[in-house]
N, C-alpha and C. Protein backbone atom coordinates (compact mmCIF):
# COMPACT_ATOMS: atom_id res chain seq x y z
N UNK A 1 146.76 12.68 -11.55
CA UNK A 1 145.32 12.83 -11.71
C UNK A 1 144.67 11.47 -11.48
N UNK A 2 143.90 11.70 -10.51
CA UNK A 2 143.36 10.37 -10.62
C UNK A 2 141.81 9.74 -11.32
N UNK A 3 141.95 8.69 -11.72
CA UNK A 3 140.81 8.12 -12.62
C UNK A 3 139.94 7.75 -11.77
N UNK A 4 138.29 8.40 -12.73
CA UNK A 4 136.60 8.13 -12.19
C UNK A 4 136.30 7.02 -12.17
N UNK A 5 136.19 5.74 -11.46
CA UNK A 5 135.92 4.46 -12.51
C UNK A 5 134.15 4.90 -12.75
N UNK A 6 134.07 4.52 -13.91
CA UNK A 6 132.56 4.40 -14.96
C UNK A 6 131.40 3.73 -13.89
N UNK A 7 130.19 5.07 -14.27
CA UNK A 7 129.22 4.74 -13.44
C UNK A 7 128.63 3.56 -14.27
N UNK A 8 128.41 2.67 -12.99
CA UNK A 8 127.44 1.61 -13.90
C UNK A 8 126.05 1.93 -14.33
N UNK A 9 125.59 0.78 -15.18
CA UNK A 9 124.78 1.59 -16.49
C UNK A 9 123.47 0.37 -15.47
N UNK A 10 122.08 1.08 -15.63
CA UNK A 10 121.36 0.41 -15.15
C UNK A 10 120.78 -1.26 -15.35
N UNK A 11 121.49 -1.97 -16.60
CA UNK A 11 121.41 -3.18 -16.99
C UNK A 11 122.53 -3.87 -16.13
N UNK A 12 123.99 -3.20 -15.77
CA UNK A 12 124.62 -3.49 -15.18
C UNK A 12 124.67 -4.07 -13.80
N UNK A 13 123.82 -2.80 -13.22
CA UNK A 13 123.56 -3.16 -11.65
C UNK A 13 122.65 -4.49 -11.71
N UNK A 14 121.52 -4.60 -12.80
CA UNK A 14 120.48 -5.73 -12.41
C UNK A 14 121.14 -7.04 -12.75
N UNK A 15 122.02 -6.69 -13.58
CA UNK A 15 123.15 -8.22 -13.48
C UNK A 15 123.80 -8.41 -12.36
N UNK A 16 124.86 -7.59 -11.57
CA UNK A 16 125.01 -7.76 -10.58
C UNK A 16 124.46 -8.00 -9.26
N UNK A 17 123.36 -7.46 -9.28
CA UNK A 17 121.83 -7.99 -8.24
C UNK A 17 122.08 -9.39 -8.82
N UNK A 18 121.65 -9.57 -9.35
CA UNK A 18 120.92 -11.11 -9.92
C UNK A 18 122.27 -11.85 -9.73
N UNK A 19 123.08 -11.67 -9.79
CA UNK A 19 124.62 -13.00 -9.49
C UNK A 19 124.46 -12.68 -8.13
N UNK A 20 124.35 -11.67 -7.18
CA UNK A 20 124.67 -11.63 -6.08
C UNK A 20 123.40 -12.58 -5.39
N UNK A 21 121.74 -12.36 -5.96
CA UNK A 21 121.50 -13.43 -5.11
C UNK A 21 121.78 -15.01 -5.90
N UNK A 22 121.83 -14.81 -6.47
CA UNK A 22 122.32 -16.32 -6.82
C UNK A 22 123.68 -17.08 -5.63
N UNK A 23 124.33 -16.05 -5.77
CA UNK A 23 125.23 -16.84 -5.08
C UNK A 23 125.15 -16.69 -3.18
N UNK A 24 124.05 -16.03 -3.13
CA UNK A 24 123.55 -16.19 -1.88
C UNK A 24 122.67 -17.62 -1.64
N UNK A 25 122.42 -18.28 -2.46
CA UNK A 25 121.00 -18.78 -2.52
C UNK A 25 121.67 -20.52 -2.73
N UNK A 26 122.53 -20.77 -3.71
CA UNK A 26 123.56 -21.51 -4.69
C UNK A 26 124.79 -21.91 -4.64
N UNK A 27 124.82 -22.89 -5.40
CA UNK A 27 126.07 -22.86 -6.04
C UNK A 27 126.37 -22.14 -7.33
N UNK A 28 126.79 -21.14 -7.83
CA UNK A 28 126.98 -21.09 -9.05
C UNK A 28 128.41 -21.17 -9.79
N UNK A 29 128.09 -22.16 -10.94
CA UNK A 29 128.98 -22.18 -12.03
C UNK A 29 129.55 -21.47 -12.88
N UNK A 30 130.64 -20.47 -13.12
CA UNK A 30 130.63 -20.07 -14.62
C UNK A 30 131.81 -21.24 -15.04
N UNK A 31 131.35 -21.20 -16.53
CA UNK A 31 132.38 -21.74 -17.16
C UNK A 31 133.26 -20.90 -18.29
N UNK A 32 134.54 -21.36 -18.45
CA UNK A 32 134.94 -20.07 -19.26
C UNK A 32 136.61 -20.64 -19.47
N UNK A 33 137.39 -20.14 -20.35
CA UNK A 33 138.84 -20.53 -20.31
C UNK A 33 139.22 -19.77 -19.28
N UNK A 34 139.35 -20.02 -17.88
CA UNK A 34 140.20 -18.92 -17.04
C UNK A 34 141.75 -19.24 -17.25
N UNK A 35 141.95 -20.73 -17.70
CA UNK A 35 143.38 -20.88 -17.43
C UNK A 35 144.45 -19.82 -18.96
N UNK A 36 143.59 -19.86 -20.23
CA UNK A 36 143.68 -19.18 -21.30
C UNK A 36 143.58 -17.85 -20.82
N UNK A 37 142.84 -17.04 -19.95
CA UNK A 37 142.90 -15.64 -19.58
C UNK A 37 144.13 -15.69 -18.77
N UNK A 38 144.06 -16.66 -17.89
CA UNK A 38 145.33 -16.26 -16.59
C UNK A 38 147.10 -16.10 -17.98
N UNK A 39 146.73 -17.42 -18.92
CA UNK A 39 148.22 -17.14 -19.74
C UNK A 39 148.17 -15.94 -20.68
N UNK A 40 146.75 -15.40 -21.16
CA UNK A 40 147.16 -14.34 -22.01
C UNK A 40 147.68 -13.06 -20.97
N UNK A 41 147.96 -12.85 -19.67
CA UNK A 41 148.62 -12.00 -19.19
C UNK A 41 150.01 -12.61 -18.90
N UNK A 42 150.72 -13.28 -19.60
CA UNK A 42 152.06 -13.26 -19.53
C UNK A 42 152.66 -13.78 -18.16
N UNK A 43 152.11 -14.38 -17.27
CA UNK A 43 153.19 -14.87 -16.15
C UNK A 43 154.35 -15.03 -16.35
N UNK A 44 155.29 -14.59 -15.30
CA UNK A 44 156.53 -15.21 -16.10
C UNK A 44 157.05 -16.33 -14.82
N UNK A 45 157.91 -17.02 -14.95
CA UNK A 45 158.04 -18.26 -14.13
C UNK A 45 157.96 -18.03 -12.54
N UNK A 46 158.75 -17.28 -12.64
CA UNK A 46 158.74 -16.10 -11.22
C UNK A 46 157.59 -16.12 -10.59
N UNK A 47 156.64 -15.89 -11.54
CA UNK A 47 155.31 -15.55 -11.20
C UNK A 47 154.34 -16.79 -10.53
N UNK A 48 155.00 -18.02 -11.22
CA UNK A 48 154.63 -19.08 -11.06
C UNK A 48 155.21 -19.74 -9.77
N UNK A 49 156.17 -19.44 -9.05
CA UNK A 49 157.09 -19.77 -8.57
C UNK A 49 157.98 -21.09 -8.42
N UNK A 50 158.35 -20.97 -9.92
CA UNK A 50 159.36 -22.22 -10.75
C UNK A 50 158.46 -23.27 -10.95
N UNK A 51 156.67 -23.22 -10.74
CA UNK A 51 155.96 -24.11 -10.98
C UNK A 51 155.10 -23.53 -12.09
N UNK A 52 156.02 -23.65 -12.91
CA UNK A 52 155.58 -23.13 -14.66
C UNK A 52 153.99 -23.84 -14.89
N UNK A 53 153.21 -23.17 -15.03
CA UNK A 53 151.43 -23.89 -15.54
C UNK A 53 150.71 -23.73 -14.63
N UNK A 54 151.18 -23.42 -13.15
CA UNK A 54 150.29 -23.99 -11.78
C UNK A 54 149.62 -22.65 -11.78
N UNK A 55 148.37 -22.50 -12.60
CA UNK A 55 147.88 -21.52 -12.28
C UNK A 55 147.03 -20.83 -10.77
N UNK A 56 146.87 -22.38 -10.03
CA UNK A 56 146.57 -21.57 -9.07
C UNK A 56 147.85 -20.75 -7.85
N UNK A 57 148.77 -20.95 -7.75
CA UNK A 57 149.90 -20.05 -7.37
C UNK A 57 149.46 -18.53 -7.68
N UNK A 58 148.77 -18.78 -8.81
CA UNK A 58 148.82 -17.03 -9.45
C UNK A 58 147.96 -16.01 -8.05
N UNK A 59 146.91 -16.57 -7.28
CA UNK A 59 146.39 -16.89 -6.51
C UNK A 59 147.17 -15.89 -5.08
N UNK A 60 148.10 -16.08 -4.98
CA UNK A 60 148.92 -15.69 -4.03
C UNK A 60 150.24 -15.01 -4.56
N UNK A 61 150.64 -15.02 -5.92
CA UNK A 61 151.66 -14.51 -6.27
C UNK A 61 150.89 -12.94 -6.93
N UNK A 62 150.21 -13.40 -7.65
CA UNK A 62 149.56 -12.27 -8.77
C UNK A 62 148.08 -12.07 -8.99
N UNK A 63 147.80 -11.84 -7.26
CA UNK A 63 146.08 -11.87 -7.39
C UNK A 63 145.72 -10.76 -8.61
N UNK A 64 146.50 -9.86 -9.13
CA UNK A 64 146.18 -8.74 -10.01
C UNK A 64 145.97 -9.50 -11.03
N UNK A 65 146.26 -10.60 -11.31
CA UNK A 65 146.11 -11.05 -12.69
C UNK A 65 144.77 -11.70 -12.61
N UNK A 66 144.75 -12.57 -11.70
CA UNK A 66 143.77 -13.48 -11.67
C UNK A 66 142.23 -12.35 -11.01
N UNK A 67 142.60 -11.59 -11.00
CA UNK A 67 141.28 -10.30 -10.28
C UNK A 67 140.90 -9.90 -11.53
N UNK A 68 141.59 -9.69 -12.90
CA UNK A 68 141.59 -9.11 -13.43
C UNK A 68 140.86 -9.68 -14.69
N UNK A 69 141.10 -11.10 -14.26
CA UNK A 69 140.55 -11.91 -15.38
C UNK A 69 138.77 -11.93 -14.63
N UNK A 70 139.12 -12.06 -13.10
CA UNK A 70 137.32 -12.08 -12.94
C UNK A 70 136.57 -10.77 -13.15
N UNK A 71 137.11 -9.65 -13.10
CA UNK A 71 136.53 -8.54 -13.80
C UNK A 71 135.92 -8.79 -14.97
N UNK A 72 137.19 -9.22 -15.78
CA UNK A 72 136.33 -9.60 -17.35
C UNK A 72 135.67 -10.54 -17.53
N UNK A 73 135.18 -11.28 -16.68
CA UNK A 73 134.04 -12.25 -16.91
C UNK A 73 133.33 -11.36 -16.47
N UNK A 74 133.02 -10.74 -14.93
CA UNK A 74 131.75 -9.36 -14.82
C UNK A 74 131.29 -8.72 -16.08
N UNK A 75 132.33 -8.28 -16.56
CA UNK A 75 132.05 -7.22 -17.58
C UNK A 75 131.52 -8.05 -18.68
């Protein structure tokens, strides 16, 4: 069975408008622990590829993780 993803809610879309021109327009900043999100999903060294911490590897090894963490900054 496959899953609906959730219609967005109309406060939603006007946030997403509003980052999208921003970053048409900008530079924009967020700030945020990404490196604390990228470790609360568990990499395992593998993941790292024997470069234990290098979170940007995750990048090319485990874009799911690191996609996943920019979702939850969206959200």
């Amino acid at each position: 069975m496959a899953s609906v993803p959730p219609t967005p809610s109309a406060d939603s879309r006007a946030r997403v408008s509003a980052l999208r021109d921003a970053l048409s327009s900008r530079v924009v900043v967020a700030d945020g622990a990404m490196g604390t999100m990228l470790q609360a999903q568990d990499p395992t060294l593998e993941d790292f590829e024997n470069l234990e911490g290098c979170n940007e590897i995750l990048n090319l090894t485990r874009p799911d993780i690191v996609r996943s963490v920019h979702e939850a900054y969206f959200a």
